[in-house]
Protein backbone atom coordinates (compact mmCIF):
# COMPACT_ATOMS: atom_id res chain seq x y z
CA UNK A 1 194.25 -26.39 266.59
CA UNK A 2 192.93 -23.10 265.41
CA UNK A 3 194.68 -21.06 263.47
CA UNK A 4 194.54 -16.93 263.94
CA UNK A 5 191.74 -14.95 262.88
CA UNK A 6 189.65 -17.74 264.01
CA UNK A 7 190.40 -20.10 260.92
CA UNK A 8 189.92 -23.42 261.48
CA UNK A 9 192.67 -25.71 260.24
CA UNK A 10 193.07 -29.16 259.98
CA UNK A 11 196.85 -30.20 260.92
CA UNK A 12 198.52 -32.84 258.65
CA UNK A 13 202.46 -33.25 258.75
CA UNK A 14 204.62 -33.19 255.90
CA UNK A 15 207.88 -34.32 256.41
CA UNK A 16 211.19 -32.17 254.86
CA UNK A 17 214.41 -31.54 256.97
CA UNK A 18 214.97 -28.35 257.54
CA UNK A 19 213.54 -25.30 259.32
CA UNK A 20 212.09 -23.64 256.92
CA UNK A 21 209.65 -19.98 256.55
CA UNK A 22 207.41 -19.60 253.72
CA UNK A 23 205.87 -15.88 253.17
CA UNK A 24 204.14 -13.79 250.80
CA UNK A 25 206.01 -11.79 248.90
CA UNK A 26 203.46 -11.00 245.32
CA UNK A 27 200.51 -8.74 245.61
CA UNK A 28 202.03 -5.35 246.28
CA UNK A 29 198.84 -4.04 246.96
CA UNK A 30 198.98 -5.86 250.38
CA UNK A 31 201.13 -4.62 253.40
CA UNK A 32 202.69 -7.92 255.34
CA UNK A 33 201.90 -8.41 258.36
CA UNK A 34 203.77 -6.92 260.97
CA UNK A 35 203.76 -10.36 263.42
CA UNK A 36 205.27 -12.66 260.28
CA UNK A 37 209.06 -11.94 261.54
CA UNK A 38 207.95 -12.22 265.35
CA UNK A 39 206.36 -15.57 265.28
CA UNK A 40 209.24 -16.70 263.35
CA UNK A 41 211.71 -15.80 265.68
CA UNK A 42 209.67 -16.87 268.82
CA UNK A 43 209.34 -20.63 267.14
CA UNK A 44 206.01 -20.48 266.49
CA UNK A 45 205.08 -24.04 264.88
CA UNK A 46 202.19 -24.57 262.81
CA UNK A 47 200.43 -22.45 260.49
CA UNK A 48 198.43 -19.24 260.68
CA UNK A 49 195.83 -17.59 257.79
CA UNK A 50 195.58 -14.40 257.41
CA UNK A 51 192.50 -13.83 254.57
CA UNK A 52 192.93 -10.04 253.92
CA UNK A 53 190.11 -8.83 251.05
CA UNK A 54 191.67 -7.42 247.57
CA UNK A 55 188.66 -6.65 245.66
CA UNK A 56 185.20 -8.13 245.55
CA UNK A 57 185.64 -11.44 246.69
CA UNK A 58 189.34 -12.16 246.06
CA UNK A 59 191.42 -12.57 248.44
CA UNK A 60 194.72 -12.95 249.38
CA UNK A 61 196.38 -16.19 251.36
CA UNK A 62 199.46 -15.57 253.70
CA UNK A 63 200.81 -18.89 254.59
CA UNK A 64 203.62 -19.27 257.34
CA UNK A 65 204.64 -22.53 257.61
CA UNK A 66 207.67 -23.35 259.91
CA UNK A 67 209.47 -26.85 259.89
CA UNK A 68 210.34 -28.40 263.47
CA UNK A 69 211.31 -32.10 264.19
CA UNK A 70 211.49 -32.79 260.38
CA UNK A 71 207.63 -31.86 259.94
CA UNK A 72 205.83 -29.41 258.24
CA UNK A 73 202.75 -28.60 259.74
CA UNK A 74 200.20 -27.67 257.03
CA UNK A 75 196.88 -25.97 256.83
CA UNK A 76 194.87 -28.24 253.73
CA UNK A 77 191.34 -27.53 254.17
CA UNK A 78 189.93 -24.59 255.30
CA UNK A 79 189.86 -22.54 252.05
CA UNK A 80 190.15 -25.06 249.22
CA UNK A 81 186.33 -23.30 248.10
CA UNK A 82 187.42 -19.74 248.07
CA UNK A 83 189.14 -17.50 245.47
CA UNK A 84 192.76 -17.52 246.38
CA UNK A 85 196.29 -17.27 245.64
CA UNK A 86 199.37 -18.60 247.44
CA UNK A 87 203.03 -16.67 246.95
CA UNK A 88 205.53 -18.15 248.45
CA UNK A 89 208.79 -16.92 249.57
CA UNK A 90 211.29 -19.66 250.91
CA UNK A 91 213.98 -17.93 253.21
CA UNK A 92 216.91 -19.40 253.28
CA UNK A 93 215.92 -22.26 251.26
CA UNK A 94 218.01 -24.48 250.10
CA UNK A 95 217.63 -27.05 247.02
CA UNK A 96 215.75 -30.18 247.00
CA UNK A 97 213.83 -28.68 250.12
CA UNK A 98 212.14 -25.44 248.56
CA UNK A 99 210.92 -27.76 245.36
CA UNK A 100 209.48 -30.64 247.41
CA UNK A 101 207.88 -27.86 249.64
CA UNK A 102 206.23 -25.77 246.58
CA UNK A 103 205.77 -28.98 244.93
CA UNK A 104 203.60 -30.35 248.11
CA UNK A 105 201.51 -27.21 247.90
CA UNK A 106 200.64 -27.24 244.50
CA UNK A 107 199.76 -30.82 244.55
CA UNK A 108 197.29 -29.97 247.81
CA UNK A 109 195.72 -27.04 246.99
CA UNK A 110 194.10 -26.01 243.15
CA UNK A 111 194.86 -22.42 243.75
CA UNK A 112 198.08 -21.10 242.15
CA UNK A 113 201.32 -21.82 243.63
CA UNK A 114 204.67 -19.94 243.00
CA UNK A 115 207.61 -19.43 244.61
CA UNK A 116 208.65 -16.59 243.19
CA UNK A 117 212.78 -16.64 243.91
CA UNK A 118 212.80 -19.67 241.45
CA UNK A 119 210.21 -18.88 238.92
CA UNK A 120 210.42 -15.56 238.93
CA UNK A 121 214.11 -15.23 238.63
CA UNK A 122 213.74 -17.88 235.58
CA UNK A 123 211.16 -16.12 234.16
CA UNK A 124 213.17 -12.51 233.41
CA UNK A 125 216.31 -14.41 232.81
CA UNK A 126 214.73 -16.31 230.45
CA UNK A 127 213.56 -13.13 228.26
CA UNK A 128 217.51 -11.77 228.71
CA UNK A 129 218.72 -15.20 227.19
CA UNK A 130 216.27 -14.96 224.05
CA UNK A 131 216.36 -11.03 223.18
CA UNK A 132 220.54 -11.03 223.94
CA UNK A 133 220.67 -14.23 221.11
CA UNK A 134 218.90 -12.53 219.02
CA UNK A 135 221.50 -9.64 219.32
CA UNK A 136 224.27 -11.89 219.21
CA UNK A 137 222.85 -13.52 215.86
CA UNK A 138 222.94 -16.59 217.79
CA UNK A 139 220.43 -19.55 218.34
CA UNK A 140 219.47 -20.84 221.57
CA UNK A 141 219.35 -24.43 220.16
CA UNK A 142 222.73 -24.04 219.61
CA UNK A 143 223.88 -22.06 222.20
CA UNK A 144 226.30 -23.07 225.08
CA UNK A 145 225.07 -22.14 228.35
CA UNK A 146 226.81 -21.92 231.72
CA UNK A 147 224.94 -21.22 234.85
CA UNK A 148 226.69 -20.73 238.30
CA UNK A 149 224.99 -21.12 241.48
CA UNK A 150 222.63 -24.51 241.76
CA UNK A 151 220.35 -23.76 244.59
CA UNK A 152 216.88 -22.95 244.05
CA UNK A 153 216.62 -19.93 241.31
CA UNK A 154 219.92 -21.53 239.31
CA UNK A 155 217.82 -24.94 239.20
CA UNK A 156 214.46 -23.61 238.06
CA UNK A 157 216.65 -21.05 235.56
CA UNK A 158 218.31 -24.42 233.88
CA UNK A 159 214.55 -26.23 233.57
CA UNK A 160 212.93 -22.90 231.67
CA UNK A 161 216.02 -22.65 229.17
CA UNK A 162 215.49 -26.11 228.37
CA UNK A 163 211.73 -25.87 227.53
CA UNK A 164 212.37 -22.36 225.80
CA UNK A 165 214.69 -24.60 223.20
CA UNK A 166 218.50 -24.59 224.70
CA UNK A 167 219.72 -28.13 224.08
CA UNK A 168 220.53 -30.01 227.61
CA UNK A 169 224.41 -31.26 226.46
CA UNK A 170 224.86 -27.22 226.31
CA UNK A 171 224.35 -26.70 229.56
CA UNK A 172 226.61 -26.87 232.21
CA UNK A 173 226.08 -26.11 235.69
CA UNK A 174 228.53 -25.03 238.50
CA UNK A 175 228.18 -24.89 242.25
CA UNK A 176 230.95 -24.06 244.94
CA UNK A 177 232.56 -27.23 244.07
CA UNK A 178 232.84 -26.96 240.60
CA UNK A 179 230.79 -28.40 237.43
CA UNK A 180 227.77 -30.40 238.21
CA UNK A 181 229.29 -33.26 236.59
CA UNK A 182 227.77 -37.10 236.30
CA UNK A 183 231.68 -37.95 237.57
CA UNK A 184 230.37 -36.46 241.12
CA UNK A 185 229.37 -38.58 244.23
CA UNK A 186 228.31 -35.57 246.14
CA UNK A 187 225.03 -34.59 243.90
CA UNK A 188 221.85 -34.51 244.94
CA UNK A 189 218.84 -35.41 242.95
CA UNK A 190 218.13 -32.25 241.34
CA UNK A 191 221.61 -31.98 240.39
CA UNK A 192 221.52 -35.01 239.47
CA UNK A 193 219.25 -34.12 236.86
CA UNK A 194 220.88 -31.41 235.42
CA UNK A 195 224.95 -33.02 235.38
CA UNK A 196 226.87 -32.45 232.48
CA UNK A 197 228.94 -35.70 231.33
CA UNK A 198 231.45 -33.66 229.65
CA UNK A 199 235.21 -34.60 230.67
CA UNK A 200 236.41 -32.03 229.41
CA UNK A 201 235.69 -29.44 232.15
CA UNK A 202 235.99 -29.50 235.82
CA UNK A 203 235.88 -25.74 237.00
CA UNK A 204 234.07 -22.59 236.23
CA UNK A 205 236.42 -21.35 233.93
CA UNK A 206 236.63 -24.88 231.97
CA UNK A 207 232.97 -24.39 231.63
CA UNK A 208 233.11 -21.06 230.25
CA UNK A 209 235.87 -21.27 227.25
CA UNK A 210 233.99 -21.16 224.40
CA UNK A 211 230.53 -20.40 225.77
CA UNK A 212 228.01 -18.00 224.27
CA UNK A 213 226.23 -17.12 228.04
CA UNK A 214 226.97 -16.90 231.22
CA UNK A 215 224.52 -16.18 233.69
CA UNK A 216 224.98 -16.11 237.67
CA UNK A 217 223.15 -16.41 240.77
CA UNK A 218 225.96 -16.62 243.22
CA UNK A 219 228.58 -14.38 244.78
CA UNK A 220 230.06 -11.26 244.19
CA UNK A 221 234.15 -11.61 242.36
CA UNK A 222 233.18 -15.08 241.02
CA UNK A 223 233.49 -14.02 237.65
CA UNK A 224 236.97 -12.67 236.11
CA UNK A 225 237.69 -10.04 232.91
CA UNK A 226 240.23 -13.31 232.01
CA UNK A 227 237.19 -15.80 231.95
CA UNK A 228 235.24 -13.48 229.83
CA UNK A 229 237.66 -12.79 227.36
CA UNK A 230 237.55 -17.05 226.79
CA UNK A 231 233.99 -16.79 226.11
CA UNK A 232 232.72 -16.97 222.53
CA UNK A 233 232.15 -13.51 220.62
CA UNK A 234 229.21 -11.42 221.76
CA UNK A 235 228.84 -13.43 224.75
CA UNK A 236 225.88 -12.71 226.76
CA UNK A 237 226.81 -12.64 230.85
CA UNK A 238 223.93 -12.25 233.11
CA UNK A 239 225.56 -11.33 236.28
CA UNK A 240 222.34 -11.68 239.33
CA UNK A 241 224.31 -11.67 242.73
CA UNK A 242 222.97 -8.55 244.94
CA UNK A 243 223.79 -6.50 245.81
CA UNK A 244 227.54 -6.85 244.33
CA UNK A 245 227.17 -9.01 241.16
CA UNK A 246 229.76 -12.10 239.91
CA UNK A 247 231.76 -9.34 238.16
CA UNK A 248 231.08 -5.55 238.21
CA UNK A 249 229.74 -3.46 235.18
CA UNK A 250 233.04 -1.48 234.93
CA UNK A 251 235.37 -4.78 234.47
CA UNK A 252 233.05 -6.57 232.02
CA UNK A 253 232.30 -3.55 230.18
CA UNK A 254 236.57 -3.10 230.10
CA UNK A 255 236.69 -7.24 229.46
CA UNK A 256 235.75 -6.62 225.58
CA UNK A 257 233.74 -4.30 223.52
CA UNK A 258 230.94 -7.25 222.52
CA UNK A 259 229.82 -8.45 225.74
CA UNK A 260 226.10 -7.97 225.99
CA UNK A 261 225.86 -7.19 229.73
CA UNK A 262 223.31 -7.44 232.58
CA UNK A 263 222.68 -7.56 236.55
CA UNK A 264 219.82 -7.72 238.93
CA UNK A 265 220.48 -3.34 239.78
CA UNK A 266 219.01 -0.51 238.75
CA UNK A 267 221.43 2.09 238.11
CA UNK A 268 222.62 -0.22 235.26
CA UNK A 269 221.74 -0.87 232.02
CA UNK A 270 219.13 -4.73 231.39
CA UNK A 271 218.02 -4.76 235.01
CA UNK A 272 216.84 -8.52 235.51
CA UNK A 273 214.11 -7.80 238.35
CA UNK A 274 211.44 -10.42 239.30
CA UNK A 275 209.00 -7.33 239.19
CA UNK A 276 208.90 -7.67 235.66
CA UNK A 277 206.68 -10.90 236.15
CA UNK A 278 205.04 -11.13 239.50
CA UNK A 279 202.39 -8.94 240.13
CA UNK A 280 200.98 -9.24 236.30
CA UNK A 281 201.25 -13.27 236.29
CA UNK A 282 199.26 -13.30 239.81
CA UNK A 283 196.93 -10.59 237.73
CA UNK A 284 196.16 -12.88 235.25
CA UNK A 285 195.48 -15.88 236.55
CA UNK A 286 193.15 -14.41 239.65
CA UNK A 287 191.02 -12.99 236.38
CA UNK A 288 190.87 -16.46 235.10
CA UNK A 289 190.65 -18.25 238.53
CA UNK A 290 193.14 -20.31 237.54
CA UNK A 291 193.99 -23.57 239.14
CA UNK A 292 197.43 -23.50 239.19
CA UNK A 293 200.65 -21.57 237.51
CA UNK A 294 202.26 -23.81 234.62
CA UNK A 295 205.04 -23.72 232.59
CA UNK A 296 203.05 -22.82 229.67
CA UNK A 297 202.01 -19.65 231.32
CA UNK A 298 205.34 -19.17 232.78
CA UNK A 299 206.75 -19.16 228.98
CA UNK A 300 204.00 -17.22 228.16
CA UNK A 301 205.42 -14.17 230.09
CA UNK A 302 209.25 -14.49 228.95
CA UNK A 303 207.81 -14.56 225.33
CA UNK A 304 205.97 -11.51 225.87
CA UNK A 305 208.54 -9.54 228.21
CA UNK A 306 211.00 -10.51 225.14
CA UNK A 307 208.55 -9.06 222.53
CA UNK A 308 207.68 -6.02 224.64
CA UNK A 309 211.62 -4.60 224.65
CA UNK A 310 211.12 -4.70 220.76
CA UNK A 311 208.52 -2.34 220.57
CA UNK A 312 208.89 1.54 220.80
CA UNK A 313 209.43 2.58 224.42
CA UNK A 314 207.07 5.49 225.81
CA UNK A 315 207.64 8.62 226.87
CA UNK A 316 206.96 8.19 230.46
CA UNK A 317 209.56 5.56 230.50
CA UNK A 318 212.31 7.63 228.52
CA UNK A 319 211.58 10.49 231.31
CA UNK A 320 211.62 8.17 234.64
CA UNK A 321 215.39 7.18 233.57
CA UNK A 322 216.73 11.00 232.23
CA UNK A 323 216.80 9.42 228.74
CA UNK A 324 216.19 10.72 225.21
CA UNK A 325 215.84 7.78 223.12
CA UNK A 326 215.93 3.71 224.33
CA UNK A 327 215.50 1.01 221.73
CA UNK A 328 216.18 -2.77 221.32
CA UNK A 329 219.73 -3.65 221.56
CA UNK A 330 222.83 -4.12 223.90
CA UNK A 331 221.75 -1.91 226.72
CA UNK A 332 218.03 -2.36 226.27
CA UNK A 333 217.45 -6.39 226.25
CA UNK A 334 214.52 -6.33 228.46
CA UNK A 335 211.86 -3.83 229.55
CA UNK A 336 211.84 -1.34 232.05
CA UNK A 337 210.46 -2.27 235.71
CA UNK A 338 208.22 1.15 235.28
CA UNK A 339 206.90 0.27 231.91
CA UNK A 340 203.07 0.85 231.93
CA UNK A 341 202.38 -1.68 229.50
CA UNK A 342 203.54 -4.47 231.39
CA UNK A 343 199.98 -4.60 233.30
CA UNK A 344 197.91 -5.45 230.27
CA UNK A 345 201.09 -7.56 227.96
CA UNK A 346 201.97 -9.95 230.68
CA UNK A 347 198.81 -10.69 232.45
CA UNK A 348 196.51 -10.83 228.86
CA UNK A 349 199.66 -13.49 227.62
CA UNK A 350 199.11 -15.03 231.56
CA UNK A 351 195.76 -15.25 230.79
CA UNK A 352 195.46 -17.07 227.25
CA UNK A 353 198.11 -19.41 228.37
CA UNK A 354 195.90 -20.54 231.65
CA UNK A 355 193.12 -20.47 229.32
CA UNK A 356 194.92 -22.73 226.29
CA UNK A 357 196.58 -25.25 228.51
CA UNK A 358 193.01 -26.16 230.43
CA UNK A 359 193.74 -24.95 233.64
CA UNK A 360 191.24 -21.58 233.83
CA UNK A 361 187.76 -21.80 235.52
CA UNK A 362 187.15 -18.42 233.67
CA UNK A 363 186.88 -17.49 230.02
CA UNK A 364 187.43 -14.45 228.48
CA UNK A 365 185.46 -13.32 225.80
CA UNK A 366 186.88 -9.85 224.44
CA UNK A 367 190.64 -10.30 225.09
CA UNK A 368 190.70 -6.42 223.62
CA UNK A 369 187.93 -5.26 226.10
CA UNK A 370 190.17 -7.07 228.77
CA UNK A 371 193.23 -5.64 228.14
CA UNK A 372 191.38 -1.91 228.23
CA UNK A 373 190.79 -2.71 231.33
CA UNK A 374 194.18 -3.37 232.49
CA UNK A 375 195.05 -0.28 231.16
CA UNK A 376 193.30 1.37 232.08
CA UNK A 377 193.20 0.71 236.26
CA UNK A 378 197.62 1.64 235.26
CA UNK A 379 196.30 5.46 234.46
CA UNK A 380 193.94 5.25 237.58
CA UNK A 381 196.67 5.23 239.81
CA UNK A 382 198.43 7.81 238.68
């Protein structure tokens, strides 16, 4: 079978269950092709590679991979010597099938791997959680945590607040059904995982009586003023349903005068917007030709996105938003999705991390020159 373009592929079938599109959706710099949303519809089975040149010699892999008859036809061999980076965007995916797919494709290929609706998502949230602690005088260790949604981005949100410190018997997740509780017969394994054995709560607003955060990636109304007001003082509520989040900015704002408040818009205050992360993290490890996307370099990012919204924020920012001053605090936990410094912070941190943890092919010598460099290719395009 030949893929098009006239890339040869070599066909081997992975079995999941469901029908299943995988996409790019990282390197802005790249249009998507046009024909993605009409194979898809038509059935198309199989894969197709589209190289499309960056710079120099990187370039950019589109895979489309659609499941039929419980197999996942897969492209393995074709560019395993080149430069390249897959992003992957799961629609409609549902959890365990997006993690065994992304898990497949990192174990196959030693190019980096992300799907960015998990990692991404857990990545910005994960800055939120630290800087809004800090605010609250609270420590994550210590900190009760209740997350509801558990498909793919709630899942992957849990895992990076555990390795960022949060202490597992403080979290608690909730799905449509209620708390992900060990007393459940209905889990699967990744829920599994991540079930509370608490007896003491059964529903969403058991969960949330006492609890310092709540964060949400579900539907809009979930979340009432009444549940807030249960919460501990200074909660933090991360609220990431779009376009209508669990609970609006007017009724938690109204709910108590110490909730530390966030969504996934813009025309609010602490946007939590996977652009934050993306295109730097692919930025830094295509300069180290990194293997692969770990955690470490994942935690690399929240740490600097979190120290970032601590230092002063420039002018250009303060004049894109109609504002005269923006520091630190309650309704500036995170930075701005037009800060130019974000290039050079998050893919320099990418960077170290891929070259720390042993998964770079690259070094870099001046880390100052580098991050020059960064900044400067920001100012070339305006």
């Amino acid at each position: 079978m030949t893929a098009r373009d006239g890339v040869a592929t070599d066909l081997a079938p992975l079995r999941f269950t469901d029908r299943v599109a995988m996409k790019s959706s990282a390197l802005p710099a790249v249009e998507l092709i046009p024909e993605w949303d009409k194979a898809i519809e038509s059935g198309h089975s199989g894969v197709r590679l589209i190289e499309m040149p960056l710079q120099a010699n990187i370039f950019s892999l589109y895979v489309e991979s659609v499941i039929k008859s419980g197999k996942l036809l897969y492209q393995k061999r074709a560019f395993m010597r080149r430069r390249l980076i897959v992003a992957c965007r799961c629609c409609g995916e549902t959890a365990p099938e997006c993690f065994e797919i992304e898990a497949r494709l990192r174990e196959e290929l030693d190019i980096p791997v992300m799907h960015d609706d998990q990692h991404g998502t857990a990545i910005i949230s994960g800055a939120a959680l630290l800087n809004g602690l800090e605010i609250a005088g609270k420590s994550i260790a210590d900190a009760r945590v209740v997350i509801n949604g558990a498909g793919a981005a709630a899942v992957s949100i849990a895992r990076l607040f555990l390795k960022l410190g949060l202490n597992c018997e403080n979290l608690v997740l909730c799905d449509s059904k209620g708390v992900v509780s060990t007393r459940r017969e209905d889990l699967n394994p990744v829920k599994e995982q991540l079930a509370t054995d608490r007896e003491d709560v059964d529903t969403l607003a058991d969960a949330l009586q006492g609890a310092d955060v709540f964060l949400g990636v579900s539907a809009p109304g979930i979340l009432t003023p009444e549940m807030v007001r249960t919460m501990a003082h200074d909660p933090l509520v991360l609220a990431l349903a779009n376009p209508t989040p669990e609970i609006t900015y007017e009724e938690a704002m109204a709910s108590r005068p110490d909730i530390i408040f966030a969504t996934g818009r813009s025309d609010y205050p602490n946007q939590v917007n996977n652009v934050l992360a993306f295109p730097y993290l692919f930025r830094g490890a295509l300069d180290v030709y990194a293997s692969t996307i770990n955690d470490e370099m994942k935690l690399a990012v929240t740490h600097a996105l979190a120290r970032l919204a601590k230092e002063p924020v420039p002018q250009e920012v303060l004049k894109t938003y109609g504002l005269k001053s923006l520091s630190f605090g309650r309704e500036y936990l995170i930075p701005k999705p037009s800060d130019p410094r974000l290039l050079a912070v998050v893919a320099t941190a990418v960077a170290r991390a891929a070259i720390e943890s042993g998964v770079a092919r690259r070094e870099i010598e001046d880390w100052d020159a580098y991050a020059a460099s960064l900044t400067r290719r920001v100012k070339n395009t305006k």
